[in-house]
PDB file of N, CA and C in Angstrom:
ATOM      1  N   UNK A   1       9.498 -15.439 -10.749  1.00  0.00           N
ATOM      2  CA  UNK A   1       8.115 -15.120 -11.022  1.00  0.00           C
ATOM      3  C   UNK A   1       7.349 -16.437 -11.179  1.00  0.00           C
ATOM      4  N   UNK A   2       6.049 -16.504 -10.722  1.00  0.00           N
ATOM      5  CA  UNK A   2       5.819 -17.861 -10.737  1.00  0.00           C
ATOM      6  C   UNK A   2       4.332 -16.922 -11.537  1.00  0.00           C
ATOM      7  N   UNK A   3       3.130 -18.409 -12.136  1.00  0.00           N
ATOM      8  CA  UNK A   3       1.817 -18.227 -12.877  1.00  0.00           C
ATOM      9  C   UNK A   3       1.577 -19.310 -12.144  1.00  0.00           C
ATOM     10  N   UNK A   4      -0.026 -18.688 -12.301  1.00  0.00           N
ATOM     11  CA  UNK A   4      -1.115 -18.974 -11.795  1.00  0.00           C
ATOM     12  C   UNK A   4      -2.126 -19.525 -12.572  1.00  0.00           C
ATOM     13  N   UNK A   5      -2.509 -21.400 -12.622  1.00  0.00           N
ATOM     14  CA  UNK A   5      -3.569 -21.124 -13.509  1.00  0.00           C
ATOM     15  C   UNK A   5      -4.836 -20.794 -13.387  1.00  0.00           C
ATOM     16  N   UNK A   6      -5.596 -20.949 -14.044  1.00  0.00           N
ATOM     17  CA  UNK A   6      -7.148 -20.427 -14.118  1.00  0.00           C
ATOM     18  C   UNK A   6      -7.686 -20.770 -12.769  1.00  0.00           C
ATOM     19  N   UNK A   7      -7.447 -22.179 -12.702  1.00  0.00           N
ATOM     20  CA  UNK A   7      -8.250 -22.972 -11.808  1.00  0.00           C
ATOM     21  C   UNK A   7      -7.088 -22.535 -10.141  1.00  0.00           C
ATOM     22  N   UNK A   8      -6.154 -22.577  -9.728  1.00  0.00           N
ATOM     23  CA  UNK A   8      -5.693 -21.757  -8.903  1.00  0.00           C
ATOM     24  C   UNK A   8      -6.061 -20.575  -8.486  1.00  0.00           C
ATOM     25  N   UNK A   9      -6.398 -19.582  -9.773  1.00  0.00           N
ATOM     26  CA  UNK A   9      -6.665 -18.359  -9.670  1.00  0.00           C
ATOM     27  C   UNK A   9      -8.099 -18.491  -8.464  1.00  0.00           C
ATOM     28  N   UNK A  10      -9.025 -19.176  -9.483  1.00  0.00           N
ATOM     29  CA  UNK A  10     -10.499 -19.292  -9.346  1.00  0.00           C
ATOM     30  C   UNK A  10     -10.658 -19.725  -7.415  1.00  0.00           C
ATOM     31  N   UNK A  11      -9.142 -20.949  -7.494  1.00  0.00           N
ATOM     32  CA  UNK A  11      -9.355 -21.095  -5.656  1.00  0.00           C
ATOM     33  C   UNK A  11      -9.266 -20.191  -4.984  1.00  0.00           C
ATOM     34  N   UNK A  12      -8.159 -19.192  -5.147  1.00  0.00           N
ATOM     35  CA  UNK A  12      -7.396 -18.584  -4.574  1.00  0.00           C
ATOM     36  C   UNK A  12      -8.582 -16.921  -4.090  1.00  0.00           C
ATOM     37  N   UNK A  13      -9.261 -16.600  -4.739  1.00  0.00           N
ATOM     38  CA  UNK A  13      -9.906 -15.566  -4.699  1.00  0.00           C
ATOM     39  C   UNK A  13     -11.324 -16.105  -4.874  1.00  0.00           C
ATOM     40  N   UNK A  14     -12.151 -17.145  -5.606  1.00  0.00           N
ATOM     41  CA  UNK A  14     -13.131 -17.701  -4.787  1.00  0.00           C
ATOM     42  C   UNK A  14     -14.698 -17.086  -5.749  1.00  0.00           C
ATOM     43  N   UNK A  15     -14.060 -16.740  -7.306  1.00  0.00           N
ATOM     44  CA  UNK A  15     -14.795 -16.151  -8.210  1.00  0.00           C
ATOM     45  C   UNK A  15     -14.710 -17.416  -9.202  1.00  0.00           C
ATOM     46  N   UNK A  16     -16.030 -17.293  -9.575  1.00  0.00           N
ATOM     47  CA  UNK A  16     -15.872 -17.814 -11.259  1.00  0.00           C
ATOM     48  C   UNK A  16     -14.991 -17.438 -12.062  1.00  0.00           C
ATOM     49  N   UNK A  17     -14.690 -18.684 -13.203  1.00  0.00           N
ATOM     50  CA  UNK A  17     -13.877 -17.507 -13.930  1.00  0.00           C
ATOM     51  C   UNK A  17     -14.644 -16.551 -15.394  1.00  0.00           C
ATOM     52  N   UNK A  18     -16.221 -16.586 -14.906  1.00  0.00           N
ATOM     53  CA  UNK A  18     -17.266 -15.431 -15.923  1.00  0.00           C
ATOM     54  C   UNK A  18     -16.696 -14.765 -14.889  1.00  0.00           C
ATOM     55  N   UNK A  19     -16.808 -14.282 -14.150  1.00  0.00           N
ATOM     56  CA  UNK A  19     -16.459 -13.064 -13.015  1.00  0.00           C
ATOM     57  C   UNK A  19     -15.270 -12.875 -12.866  1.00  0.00           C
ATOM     58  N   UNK A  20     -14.179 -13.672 -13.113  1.00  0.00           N
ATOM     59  CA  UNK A  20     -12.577 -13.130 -13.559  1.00  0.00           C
ATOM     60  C   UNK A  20     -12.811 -12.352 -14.349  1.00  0.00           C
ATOM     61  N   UNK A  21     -13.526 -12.624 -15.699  1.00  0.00           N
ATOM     62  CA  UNK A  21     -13.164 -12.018 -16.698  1.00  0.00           C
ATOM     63  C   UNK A  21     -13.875 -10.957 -17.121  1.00  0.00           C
ATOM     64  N   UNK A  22     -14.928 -10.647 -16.154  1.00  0.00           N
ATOM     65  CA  UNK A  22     -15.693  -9.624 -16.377  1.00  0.00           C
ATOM     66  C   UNK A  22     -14.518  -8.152 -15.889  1.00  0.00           C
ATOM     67  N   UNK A  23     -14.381  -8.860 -14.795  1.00  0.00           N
ATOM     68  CA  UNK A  23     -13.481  -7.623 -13.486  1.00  0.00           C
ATOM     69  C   UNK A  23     -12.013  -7.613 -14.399  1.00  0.00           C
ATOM     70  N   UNK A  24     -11.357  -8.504 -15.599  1.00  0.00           N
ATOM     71  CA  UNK A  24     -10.204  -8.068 -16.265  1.00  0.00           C
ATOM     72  C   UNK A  24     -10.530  -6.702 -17.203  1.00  0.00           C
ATOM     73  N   UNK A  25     -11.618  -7.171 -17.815  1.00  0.00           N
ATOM     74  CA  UNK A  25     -12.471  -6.308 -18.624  1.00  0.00           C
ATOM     75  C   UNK A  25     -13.004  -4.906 -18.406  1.00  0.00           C
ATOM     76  N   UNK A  26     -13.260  -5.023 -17.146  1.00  0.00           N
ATOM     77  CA  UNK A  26     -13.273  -3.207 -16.458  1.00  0.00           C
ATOM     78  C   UNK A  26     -12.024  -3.060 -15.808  1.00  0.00           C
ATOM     79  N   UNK A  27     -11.131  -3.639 -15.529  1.00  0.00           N
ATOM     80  CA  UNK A  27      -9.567  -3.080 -15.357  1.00  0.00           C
ATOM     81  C   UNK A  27      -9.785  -2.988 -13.763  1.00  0.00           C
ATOM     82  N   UNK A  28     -10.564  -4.009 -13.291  1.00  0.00           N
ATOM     83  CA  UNK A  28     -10.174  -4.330 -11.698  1.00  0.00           C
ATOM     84  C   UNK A  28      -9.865  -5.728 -11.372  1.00  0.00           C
ATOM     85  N   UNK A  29      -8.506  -6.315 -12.267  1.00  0.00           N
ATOM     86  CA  UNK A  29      -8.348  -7.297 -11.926  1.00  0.00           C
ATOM     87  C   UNK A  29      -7.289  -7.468 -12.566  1.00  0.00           C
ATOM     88  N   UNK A  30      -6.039  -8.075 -12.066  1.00  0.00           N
ATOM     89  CA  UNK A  30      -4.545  -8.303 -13.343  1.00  0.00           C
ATOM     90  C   UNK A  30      -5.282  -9.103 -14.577  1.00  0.00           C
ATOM     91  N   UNK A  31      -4.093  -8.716 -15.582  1.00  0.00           N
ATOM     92  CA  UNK A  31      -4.722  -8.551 -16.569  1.00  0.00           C
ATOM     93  C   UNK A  31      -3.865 -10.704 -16.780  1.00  0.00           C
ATOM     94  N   UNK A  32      -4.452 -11.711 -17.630  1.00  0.00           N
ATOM     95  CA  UNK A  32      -4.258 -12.752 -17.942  1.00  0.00           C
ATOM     96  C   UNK A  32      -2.864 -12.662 -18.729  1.00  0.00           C
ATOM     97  N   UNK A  33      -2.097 -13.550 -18.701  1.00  0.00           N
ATOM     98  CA  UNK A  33      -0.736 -13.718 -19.744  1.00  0.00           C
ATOM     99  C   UNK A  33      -1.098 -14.924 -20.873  1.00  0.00           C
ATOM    100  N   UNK A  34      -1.455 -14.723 -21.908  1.00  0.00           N
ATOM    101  CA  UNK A  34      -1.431 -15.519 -23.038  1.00  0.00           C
ATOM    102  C   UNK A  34      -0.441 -16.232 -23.143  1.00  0.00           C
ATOM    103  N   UNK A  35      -0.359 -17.901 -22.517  1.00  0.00           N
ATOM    104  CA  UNK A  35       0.648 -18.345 -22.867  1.00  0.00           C
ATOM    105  C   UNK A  35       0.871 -19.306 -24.173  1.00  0.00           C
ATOM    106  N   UNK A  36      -0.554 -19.531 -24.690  1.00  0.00           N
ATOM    107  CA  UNK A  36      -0.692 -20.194 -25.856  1.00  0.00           C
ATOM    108  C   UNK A  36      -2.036 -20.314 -26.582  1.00  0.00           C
ATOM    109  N   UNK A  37      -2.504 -20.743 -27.280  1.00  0.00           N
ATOM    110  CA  UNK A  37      -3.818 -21.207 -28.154  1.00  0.00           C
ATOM    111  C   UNK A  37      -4.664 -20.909 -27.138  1.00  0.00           C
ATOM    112  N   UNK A  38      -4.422 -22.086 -26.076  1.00  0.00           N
ATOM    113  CA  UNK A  38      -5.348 -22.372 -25.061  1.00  0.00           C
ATOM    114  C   UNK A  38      -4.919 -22.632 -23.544  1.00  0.00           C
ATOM    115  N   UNK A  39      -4.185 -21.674 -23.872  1.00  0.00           N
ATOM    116  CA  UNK A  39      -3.558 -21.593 -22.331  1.00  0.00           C
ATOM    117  C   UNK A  39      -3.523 -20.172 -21.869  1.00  0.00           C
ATOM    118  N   UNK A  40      -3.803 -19.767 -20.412  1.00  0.00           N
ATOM    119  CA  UNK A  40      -3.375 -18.514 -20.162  1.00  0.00           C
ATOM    120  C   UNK A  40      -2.697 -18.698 -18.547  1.00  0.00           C
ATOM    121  N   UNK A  41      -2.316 -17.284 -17.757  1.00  0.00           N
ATOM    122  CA  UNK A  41      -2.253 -17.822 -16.689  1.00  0.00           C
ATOM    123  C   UNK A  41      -1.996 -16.251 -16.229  1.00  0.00           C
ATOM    124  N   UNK A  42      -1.576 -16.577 -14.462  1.00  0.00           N
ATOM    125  CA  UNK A  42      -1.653 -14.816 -13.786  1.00  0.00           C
ATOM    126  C   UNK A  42      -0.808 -14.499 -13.320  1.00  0.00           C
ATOM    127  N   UNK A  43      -0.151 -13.585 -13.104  1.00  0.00           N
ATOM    128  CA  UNK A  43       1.031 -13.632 -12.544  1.00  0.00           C
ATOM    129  C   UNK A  43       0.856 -13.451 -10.803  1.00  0.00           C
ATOM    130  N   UNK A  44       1.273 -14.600 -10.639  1.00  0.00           N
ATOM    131  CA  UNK A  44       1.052 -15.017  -8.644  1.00  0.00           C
ATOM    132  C   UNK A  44       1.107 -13.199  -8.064  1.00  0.00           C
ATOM    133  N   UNK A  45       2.484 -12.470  -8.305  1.00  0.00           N
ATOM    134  CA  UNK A  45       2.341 -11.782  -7.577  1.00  0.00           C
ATOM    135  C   UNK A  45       1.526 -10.151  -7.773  1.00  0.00           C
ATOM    136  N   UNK A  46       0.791 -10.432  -8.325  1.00  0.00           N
ATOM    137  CA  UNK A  46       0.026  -9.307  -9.067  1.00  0.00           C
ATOM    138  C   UNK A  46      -1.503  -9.563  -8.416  1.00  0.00           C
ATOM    139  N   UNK A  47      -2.060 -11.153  -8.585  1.00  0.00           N
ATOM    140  CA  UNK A  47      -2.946 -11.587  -8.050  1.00  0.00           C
ATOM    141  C   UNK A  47      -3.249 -11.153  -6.182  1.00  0.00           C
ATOM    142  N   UNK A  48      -2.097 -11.672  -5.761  1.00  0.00           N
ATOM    143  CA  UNK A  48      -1.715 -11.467  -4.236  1.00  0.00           C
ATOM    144  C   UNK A  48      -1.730 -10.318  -4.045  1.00  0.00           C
ATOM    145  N   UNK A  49      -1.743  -8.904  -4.763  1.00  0.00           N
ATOM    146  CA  UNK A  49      -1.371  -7.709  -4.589  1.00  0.00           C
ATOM    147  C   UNK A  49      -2.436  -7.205  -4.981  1.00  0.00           C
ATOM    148  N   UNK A  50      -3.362  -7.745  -6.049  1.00  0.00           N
ATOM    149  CA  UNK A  50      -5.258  -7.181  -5.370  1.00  0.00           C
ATOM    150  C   UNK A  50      -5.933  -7.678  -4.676  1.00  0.00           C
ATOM    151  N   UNK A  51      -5.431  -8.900  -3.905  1.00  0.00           N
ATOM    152  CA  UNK A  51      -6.070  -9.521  -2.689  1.00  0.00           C
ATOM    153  C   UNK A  51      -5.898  -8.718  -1.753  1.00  0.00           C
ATOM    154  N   UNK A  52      -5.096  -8.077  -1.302  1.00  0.00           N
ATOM    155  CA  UNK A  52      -4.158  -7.547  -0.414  1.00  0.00           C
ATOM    156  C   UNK A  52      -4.691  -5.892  -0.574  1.00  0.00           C
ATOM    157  N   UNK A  53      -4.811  -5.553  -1.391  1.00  0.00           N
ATOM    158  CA  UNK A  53      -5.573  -4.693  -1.868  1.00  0.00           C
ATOM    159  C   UNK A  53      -7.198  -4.062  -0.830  1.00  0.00           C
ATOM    160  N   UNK A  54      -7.888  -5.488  -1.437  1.00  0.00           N
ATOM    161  CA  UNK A  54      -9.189  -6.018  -0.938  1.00  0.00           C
ATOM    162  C   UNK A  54      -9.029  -6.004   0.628  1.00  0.00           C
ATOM    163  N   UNK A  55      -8.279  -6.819   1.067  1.00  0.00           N
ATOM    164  CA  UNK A  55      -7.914  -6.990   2.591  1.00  0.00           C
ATOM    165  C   UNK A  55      -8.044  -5.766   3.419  1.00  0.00           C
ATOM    166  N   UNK A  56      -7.014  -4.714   2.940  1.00  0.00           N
ATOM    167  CA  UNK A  56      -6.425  -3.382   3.266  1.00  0.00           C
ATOM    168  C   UNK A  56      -7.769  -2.445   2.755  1.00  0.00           C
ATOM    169  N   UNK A  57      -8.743  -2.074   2.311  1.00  0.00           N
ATOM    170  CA  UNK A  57      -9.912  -1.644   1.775  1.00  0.00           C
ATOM    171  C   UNK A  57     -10.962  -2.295   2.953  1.00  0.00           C
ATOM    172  N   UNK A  58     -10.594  -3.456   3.373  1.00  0.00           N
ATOM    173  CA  UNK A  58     -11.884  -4.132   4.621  1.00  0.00           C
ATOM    174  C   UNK A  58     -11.671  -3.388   5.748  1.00  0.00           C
ATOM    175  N   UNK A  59      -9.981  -3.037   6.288  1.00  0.00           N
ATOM    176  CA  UNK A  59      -9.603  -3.067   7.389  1.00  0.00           C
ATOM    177  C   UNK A  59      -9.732  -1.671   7.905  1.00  0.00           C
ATOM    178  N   UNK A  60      -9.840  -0.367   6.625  1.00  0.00           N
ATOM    179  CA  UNK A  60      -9.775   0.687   6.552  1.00  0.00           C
ATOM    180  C   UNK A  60     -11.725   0.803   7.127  1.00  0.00           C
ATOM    181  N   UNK A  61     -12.157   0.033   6.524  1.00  0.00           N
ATOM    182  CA  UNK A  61     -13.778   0.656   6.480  1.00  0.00           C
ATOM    183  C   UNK A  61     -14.262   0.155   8.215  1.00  0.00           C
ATOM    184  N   UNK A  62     -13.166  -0.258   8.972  1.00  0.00           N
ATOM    185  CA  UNK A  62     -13.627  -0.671  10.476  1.00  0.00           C
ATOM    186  C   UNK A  62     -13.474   0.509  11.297  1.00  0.00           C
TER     187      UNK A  62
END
C-alpha cells in the first residue's frame, strides 16, 4: 500500500486542497489517513479508483 501526500494528491487530480476537502466532507472523495499532528496522507489506491471513476463517468456520457 503506498500514501499519497497532500501535495501529490493536489498534482495528481489538479484541485486545491480547499476543494479536496470540501469533496472529503460531502463523501465524494477518499477519505485522508491521519498520520500525525500535522501530517495526513491518501491512500494511492483509493485516489486512482475515483479518478478512474471520473474517467469511466466521461466515457459513458459520449
Amino acid at each position: 500500500m503506498k500514501l499519497l501526500s497532500k501535495r501529490q494528491v493536489r498534482e495528481l487530480v489538479l484541485y486545491s486542497p480547499q476543494h479536496i476537502a470540501r469533496l472529503e466532507a460531502a463523501g465524494q472523495f477518499p477519505k485522508r489517513v491521519k498520520l500525525g499532528n500535522c501530517r495526513v496522507g491518501w491512500i494511492e489506491s483509493e485516489v486512482l479508483e475515483w479518478l478512474q471513476e471520473k474517467i469511466d463517468a466521461r466515457n459513458q456520457q459520449s
